[in-house]
Protein backbone atom coordinates (compact mmCIF):
# COMPACT_ATOMS: atom_id res chain seq x y z
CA UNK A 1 0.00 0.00 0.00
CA UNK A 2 0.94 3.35 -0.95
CA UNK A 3 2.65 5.51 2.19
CA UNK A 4 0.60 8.51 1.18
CA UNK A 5 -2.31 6.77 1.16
CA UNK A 6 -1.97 5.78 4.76
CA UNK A 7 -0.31 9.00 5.60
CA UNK A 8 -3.71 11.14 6.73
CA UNK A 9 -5.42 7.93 8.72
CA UNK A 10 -2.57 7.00 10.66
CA UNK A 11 -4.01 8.49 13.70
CA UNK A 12 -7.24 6.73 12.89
CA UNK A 13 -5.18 3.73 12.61
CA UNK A 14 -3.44 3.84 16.00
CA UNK A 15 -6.76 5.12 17.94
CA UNK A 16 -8.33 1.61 16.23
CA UNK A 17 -5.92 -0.20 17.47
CA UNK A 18 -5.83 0.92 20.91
CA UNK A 19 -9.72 0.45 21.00
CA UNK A 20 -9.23 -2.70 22.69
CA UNK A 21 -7.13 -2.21 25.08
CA UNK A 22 -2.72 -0.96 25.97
CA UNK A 23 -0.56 -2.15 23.72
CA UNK A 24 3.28 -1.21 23.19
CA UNK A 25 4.74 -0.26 20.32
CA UNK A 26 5.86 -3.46 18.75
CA UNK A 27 2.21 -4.71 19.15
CA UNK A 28 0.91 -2.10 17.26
CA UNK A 29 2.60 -2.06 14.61
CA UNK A 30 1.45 -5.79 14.31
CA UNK A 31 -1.94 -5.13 14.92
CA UNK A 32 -2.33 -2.96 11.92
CA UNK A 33 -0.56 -5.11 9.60
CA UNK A 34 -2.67 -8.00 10.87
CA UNK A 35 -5.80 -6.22 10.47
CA UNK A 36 -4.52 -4.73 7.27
CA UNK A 37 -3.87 -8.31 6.17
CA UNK A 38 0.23 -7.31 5.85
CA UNK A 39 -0.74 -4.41 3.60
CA UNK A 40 -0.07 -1.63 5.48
CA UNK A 41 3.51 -2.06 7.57
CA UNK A 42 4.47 0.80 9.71
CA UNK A 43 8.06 2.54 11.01
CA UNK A 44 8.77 2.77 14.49
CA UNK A 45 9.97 5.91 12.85
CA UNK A 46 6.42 6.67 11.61
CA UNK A 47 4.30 5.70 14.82
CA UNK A 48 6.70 7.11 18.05
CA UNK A 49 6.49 10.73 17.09
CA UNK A 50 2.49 10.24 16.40
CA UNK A 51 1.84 8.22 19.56
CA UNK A 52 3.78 11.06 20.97
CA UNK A 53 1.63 13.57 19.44
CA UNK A 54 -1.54 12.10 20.55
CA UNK A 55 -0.33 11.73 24.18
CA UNK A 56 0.24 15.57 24.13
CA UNK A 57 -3.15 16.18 22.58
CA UNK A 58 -4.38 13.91 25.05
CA UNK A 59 -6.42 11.01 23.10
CA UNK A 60 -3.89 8.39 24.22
CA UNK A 61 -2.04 7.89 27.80
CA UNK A 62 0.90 5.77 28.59
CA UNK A 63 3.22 4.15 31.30
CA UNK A 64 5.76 1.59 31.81
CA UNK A 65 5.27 -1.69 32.01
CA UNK A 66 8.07 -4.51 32.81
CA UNK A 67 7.71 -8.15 31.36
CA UNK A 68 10.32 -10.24 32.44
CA UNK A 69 13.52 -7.96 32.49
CA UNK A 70 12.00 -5.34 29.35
CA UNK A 71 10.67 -2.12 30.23
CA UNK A 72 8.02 -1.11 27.38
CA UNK A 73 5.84 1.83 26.90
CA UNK A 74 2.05 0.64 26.59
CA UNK A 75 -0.19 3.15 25.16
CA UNK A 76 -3.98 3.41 25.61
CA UNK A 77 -7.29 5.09 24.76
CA UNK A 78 -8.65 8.24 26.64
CA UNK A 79 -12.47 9.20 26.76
CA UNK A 80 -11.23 12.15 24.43
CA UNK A 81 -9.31 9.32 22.25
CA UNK A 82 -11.98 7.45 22.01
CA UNK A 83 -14.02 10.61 21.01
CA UNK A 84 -11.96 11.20 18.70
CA UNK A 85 -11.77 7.49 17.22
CA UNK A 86 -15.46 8.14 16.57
CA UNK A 87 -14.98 11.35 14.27
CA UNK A 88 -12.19 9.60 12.17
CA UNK A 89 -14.83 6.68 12.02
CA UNK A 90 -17.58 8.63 11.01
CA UNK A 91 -15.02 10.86 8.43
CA UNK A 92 -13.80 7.62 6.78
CA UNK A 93 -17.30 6.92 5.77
CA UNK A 94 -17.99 10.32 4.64
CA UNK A 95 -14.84 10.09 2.32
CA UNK A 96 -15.02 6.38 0.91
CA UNK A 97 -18.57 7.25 0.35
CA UNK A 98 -17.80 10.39 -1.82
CA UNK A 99 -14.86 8.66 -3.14
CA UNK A 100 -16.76 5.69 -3.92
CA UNK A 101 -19.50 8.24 -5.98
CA UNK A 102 -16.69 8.96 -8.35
CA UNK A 103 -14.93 6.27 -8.85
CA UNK A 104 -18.27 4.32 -9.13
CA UNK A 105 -21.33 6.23 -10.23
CA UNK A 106 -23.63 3.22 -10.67
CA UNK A 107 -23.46 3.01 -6.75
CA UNK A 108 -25.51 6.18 -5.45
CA UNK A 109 -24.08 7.81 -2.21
CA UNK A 110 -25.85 5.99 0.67
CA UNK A 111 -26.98 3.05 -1.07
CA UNK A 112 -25.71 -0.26 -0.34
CA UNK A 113 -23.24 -1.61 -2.19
């Protein structure tokens, strides 16, 4: 998959993610590319600075947590996160719906499919 096509959902991406519950970084960069079905495959140089970002804008929290002798840095939903999950939710299906218009007009906006 294109990088630029991920490049304005990856915070989407991370708040979905997170839904379930903490995960460290390692783990979510897996869980994407398992949901994506290995299409989409993320940087630890892409995600740190935007799990950074979203801890400072406060959608996402995170401490330490040891397992065995590693320290890791789980990350995890806020209410405002998962506010904020629900607007990227509800602009994805905006988009792919207008998208969807143009690239295929026999399918009328807001009909199924």
């Amino acid at each position: 998959m294109k990088t630029d096509a991920v490049r304005g959902h990856l915070d989407g991406l991370l708040l979905a993610v997170l839904e379930p519950g903490p995960l460290h970084g390692y783990a979510i960069i897996t869980a994407v590319k398992g949901r994506s079905d290995g299409a989409i495959e993320l940087r630890t140089g892409t995600i740190y600075p935007a799990l950074n970002r979203l801890e400072r804008l406060g959608l996402l929290r995170s401490s330490w947590q040891t397992t065995g002798e590693r320290r890791r840095r789980c990350y995890e939903l806020t209410d405002a996160g998962r506010t904020s999950l629900d607007g990227e939710r509800a602009a994805w299906r905006e988009f792919t719906a207008v998208i969807g218009s143009v690239l295929d007009p026999a399918t009328p906006p807001g009909s199924p499919a």
